[in-house]
PDB file of N, CA and C in Angstrom:
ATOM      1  N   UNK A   1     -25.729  21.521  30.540  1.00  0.00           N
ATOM      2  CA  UNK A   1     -25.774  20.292  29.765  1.00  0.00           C
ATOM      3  C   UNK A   1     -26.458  20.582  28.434  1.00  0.00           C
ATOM      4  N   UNK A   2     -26.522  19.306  27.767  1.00  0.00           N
ATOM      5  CA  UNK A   2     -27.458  19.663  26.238  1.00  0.00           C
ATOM      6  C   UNK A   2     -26.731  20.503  25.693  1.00  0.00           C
ATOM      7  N   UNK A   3     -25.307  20.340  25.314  1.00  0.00           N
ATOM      8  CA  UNK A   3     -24.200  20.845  24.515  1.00  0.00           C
ATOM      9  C   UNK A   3     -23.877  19.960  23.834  1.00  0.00           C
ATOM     10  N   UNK A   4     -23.532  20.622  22.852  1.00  0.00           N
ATOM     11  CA  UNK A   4     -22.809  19.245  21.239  1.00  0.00           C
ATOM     12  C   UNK A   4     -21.425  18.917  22.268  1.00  0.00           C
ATOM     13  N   UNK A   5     -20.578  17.508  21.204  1.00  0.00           N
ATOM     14  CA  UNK A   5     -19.740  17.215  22.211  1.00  0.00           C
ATOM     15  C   UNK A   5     -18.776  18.344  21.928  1.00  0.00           C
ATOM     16  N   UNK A   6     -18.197  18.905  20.921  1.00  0.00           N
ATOM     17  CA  UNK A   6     -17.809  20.102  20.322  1.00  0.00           C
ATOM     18  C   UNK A   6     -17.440  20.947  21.424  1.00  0.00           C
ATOM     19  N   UNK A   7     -18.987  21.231  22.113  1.00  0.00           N
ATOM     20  CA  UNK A   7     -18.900  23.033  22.548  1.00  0.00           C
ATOM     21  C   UNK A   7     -19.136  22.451  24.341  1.00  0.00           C
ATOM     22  N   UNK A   8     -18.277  21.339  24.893  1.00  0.00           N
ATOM     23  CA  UNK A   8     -18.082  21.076  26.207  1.00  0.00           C
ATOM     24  C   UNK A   8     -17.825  21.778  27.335  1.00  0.00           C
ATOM     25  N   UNK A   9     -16.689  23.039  26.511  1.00  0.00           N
ATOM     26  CA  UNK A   9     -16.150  23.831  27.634  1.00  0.00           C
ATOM     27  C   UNK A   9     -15.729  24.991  26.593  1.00  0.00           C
ATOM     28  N   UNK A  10     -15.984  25.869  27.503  1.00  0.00           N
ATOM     29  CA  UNK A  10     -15.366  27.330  27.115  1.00  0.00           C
ATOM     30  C   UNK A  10     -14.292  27.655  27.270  1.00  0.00           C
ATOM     31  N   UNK A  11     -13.245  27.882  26.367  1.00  0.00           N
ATOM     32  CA  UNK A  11     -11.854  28.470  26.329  1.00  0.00           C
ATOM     33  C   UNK A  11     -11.376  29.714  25.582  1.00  0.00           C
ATOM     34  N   UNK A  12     -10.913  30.629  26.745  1.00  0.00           N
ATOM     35  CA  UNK A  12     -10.705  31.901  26.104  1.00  0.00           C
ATOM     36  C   UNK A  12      -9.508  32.022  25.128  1.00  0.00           C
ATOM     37  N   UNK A  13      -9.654  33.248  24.478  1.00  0.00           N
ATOM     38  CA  UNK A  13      -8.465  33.255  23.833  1.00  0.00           C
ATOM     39  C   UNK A  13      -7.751  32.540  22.563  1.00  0.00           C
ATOM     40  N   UNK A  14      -8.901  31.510  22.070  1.00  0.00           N
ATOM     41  CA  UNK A  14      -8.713  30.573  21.325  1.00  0.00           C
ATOM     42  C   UNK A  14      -9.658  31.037  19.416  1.00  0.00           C
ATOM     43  N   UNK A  15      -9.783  31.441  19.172  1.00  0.00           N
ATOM     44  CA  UNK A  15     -10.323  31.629  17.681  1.00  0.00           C
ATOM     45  C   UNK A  15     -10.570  30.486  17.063  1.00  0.00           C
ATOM     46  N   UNK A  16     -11.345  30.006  16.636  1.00  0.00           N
ATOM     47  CA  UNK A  16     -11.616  28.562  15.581  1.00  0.00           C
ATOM     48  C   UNK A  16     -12.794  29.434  14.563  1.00  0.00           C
ATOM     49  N   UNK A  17     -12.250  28.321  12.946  1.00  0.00           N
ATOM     50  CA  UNK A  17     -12.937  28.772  11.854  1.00  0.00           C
ATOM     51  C   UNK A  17     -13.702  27.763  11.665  1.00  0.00           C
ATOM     52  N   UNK A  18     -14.821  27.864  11.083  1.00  0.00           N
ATOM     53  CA  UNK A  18     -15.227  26.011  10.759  1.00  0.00           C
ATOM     54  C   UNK A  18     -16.242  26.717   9.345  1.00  0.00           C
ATOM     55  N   UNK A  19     -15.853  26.094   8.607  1.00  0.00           N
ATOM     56  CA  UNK A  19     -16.385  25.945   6.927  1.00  0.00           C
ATOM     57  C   UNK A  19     -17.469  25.158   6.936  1.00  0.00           C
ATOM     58  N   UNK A  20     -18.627  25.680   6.100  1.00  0.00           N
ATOM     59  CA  UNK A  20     -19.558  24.868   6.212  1.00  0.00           C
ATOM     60  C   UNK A  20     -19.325  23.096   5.049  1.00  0.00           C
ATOM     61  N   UNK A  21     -19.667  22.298   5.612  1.00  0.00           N
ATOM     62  CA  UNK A  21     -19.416  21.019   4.646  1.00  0.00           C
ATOM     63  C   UNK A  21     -19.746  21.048   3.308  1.00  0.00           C
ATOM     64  N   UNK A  22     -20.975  21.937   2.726  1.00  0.00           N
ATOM     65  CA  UNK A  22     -21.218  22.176   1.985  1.00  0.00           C
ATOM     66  C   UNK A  22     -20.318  22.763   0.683  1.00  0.00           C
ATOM     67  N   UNK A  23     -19.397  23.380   1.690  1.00  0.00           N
ATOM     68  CA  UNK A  23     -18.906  24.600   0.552  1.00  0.00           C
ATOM     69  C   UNK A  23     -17.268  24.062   0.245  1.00  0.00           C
ATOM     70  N   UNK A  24     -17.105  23.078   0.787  1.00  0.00           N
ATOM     71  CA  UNK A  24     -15.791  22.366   0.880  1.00  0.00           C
ATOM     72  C   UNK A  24     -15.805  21.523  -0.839  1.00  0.00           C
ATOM     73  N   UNK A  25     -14.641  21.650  -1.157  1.00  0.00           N
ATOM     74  CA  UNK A  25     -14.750  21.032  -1.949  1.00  0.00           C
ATOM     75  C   UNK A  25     -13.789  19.860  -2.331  1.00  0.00           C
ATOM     76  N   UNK A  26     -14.150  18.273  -1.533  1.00  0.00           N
ATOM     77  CA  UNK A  26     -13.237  17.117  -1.562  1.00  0.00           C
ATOM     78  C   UNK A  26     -12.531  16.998  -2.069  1.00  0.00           C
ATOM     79  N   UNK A  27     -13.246  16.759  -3.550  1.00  0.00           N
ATOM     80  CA  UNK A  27     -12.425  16.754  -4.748  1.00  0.00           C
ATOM     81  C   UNK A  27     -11.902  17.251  -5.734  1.00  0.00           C
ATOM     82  N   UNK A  28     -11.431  18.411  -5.289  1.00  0.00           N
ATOM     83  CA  UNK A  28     -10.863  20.056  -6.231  1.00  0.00           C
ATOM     84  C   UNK A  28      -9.836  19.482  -6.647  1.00  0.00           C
ATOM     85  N   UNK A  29      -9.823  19.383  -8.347  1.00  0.00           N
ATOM     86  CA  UNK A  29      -8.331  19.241  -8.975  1.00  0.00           C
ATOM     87  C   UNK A  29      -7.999  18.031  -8.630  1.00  0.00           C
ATOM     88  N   UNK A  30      -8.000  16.718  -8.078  1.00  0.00           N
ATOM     89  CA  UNK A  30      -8.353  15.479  -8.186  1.00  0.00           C
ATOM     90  C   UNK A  30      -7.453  15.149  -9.742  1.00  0.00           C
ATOM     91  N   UNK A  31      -8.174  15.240 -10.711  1.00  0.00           N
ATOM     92  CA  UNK A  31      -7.832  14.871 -12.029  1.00  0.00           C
ATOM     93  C   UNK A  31      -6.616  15.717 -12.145  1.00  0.00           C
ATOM     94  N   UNK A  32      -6.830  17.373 -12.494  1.00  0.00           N
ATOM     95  CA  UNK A  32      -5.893  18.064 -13.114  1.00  0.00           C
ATOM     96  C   UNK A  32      -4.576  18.328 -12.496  1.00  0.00           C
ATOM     97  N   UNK A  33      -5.015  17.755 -10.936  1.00  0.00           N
ATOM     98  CA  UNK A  33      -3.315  18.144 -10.275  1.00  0.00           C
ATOM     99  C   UNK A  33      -2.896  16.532  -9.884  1.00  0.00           C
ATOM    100  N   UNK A  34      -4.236  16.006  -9.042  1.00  0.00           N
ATOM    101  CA  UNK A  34      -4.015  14.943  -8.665  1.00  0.00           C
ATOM    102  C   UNK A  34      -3.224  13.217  -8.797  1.00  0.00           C
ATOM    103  N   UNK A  35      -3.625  13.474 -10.363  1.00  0.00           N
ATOM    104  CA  UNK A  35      -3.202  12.234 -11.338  1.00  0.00           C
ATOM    105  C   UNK A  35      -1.664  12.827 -11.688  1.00  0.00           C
ATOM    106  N   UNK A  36      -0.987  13.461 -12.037  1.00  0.00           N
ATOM    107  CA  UNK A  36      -0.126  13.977 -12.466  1.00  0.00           C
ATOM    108  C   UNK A  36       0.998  13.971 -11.392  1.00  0.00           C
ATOM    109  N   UNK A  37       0.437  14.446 -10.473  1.00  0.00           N
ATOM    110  CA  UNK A  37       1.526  14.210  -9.034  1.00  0.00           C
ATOM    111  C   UNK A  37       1.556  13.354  -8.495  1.00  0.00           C
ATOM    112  N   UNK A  38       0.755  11.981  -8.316  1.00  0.00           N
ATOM    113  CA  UNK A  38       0.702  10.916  -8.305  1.00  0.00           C
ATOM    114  C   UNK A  38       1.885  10.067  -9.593  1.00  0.00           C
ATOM    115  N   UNK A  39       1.847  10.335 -10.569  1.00  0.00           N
ATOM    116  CA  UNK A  39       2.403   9.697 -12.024  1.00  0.00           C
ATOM    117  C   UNK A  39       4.004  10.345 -11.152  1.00  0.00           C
ATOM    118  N   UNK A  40       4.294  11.343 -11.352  1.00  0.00           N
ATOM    119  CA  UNK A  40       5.441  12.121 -10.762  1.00  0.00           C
ATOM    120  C   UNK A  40       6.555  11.646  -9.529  1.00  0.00           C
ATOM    121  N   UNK A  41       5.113  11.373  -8.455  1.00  0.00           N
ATOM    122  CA  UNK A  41       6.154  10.436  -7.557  1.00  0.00           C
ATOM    123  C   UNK A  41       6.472   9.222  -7.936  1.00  0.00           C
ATOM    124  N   UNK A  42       5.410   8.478  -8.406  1.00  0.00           N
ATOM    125  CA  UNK A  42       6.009   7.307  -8.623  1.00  0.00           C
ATOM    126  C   UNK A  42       7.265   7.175  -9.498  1.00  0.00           C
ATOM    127  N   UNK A  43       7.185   7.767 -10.612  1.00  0.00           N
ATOM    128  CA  UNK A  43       8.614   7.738 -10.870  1.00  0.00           C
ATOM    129  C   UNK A  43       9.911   8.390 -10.450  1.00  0.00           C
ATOM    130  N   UNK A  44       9.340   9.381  -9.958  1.00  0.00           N
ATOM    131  CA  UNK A  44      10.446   9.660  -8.698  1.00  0.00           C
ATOM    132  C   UNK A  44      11.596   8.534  -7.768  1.00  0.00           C
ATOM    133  N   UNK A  45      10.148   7.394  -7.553  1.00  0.00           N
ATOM    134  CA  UNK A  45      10.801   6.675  -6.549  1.00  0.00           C
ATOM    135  C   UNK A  45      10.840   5.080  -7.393  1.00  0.00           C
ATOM    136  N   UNK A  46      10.568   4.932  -8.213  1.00  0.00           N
ATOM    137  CA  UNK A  46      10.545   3.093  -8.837  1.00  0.00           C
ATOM    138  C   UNK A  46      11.849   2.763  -8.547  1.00  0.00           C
ATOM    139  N   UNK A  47      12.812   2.976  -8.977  1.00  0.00           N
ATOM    140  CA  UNK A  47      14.171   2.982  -8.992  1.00  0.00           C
ATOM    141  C   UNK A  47      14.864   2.711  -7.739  1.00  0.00           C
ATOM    142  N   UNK A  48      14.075   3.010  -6.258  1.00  0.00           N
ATOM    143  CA  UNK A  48      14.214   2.981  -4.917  1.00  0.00           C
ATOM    144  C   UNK A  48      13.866   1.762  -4.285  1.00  0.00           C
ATOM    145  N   UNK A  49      12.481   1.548  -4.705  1.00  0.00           N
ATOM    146  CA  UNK A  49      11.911   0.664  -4.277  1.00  0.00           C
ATOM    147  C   UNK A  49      11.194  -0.631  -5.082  1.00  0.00           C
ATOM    148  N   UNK A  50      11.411  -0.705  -6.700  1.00  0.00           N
ATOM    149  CA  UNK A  50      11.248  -1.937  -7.380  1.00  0.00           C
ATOM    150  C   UNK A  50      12.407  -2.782  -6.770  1.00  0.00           C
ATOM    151  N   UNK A  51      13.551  -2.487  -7.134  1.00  0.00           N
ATOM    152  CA  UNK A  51      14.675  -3.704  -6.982  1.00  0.00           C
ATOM    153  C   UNK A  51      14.314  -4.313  -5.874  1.00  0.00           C
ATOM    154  N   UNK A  52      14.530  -4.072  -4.307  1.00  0.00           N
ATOM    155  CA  UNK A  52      13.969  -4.907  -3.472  1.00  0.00           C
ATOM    156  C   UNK A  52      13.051  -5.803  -4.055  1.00  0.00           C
ATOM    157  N   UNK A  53      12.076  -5.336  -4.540  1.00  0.00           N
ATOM    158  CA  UNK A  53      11.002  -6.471  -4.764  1.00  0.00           C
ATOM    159  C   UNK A  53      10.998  -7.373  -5.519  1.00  0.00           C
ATOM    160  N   UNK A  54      12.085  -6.934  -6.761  1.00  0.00           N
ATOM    161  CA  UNK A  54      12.466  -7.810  -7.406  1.00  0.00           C
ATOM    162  C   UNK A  54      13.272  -8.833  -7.219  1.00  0.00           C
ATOM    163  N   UNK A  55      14.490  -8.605  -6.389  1.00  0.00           N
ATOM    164  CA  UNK A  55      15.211  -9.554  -5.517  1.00  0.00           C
ATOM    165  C   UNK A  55      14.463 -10.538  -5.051  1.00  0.00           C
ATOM    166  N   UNK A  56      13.780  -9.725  -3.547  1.00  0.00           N
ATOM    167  CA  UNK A  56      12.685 -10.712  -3.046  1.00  0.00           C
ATOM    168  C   UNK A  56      11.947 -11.739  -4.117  1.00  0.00           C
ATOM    169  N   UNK A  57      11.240 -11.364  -5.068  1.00  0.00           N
ATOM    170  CA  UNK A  57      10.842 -12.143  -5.864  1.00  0.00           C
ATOM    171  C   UNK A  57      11.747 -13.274  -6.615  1.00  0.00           C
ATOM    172  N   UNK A  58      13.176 -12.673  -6.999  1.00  0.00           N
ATOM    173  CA  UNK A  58      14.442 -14.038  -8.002  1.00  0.00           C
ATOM    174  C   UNK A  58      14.509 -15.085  -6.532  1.00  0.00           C
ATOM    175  N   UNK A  59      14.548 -14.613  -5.162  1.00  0.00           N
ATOM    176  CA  UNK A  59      14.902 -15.581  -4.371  1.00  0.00           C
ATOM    177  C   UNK A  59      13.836 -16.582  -4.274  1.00  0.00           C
ATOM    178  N   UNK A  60      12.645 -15.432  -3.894  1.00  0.00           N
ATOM    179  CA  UNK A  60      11.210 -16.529  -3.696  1.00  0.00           C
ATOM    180  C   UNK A  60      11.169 -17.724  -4.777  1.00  0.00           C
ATOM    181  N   UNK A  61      11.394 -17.319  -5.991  1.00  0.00           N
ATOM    182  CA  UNK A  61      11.446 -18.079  -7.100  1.00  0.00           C
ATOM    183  C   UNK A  61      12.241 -19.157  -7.266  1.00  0.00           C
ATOM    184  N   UNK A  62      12.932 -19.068  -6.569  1.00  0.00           N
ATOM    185  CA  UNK A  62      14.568 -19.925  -7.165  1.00  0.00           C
ATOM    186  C   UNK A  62      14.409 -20.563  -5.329  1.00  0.00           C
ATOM    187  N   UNK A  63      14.000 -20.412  -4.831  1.00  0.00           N
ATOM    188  CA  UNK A  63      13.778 -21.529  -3.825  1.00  0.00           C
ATOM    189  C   UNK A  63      12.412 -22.527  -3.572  1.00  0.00           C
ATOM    190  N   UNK A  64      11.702 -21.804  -3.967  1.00  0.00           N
ATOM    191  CA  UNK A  64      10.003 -22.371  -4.559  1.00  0.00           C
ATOM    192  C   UNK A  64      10.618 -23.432  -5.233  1.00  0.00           C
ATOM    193  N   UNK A  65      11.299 -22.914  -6.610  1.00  0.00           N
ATOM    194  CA  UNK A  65      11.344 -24.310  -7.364  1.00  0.00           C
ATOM    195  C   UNK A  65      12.895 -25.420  -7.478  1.00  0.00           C
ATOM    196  N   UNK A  66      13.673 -24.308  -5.973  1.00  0.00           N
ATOM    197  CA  UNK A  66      14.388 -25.980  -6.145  1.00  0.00           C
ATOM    198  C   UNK A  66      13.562 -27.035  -4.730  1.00  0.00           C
ATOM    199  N   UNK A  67      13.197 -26.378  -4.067  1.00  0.00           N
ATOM    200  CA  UNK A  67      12.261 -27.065  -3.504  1.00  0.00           C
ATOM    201  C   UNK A  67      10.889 -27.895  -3.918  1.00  0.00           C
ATOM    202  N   UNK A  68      10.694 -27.712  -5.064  1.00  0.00           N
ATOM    203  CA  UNK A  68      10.411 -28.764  -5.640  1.00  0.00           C
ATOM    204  C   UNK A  68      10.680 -29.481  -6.290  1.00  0.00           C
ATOM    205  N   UNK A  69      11.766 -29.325  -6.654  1.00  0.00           N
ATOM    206  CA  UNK A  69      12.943 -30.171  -7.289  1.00  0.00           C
ATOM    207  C   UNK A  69      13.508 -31.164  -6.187  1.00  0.00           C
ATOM    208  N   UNK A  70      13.794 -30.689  -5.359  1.00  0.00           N
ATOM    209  CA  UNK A  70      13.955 -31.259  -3.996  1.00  0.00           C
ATOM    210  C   UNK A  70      12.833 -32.689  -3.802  1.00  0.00           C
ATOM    211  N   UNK A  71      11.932 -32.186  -3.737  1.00  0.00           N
ATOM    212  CA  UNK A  71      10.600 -32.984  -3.488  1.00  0.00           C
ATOM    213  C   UNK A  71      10.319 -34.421  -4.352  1.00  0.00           C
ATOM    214  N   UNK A  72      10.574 -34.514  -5.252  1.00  0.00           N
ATOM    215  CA  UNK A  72      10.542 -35.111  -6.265  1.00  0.00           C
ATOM    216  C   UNK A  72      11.448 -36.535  -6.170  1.00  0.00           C
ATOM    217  N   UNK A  73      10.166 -37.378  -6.194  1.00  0.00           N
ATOM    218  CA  UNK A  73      10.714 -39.112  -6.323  1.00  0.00           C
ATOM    219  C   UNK A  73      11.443 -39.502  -7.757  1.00  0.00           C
ATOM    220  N   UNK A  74      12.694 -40.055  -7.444  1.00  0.00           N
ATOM    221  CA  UNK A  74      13.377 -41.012  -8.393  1.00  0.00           C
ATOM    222  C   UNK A  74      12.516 -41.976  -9.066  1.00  0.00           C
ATOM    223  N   UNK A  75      12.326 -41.879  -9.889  1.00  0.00           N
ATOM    224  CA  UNK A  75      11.664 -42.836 -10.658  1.00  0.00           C
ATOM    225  C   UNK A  75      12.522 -44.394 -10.934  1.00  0.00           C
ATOM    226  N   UNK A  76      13.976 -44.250 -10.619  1.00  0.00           N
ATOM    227  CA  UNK A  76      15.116 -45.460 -10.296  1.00  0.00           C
ATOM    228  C   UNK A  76      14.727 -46.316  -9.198  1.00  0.00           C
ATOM    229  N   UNK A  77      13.773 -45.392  -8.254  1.00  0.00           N
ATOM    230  CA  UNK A  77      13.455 -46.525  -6.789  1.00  0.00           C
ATOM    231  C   UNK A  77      12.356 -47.013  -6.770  1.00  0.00           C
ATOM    232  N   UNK A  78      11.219 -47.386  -7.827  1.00  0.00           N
ATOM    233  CA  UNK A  78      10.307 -47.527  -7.902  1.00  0.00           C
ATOM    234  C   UNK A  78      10.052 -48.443  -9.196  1.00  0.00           C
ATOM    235  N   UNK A  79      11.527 -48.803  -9.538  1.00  0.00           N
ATOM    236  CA  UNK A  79      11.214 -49.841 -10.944  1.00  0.00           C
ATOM    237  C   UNK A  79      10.536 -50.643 -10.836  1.00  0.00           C
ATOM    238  N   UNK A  80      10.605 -51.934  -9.505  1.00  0.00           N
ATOM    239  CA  UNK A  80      10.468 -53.197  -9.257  1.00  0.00           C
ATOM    240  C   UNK A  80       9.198 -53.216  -8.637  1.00  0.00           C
ATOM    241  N   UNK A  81       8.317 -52.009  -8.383  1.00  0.00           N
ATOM    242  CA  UNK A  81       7.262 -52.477  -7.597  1.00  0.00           C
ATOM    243  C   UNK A  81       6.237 -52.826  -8.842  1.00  0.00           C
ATOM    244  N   UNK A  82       5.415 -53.635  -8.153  1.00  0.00           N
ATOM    245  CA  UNK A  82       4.340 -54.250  -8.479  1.00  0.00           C
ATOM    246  C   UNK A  82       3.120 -53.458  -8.451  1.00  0.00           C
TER     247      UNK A  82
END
């Protein structure tokens, strides 16, 4: 007992490397590769996946507002009230 949860059981035959956290480096090239291949796909793919959304959006739109068009009292049925 009094083993990390890690080192539970012994298995032969198996090799593992482990890097210290220290020496890792998260954010290597982040900016100089990162931003750039990011910019890259996206235009890769706009062309794929705007239109859907844009659709979705002319419909959302155009039923939003005949539905409130819809909604909307005649001002003809409401001459005579008091």
């Amino acid at each position: 007992m009094g083993h990390g949860f890690g080192e539970l059981a012994k298995v032969r035959g198996i090799v593992t490397h482990k890097i210290s956290p220290f020496e890792q480096r998260a954010f290597a090239n982040v900016i100089s590769k990162g931003v750039p291949n990011t910019l890259r796909r996206i235009r890769s793919q706009i062309f794929i996946v705007a239109p859907p959304f844009i659709m979705g959006y002319m419909v959302y739109n155009y039923i939003e507002n005949l539905h409130t068009q819809i909604n909307r009292k005649n001002p003809a049925e409401f001459e005579n009230d008091s």
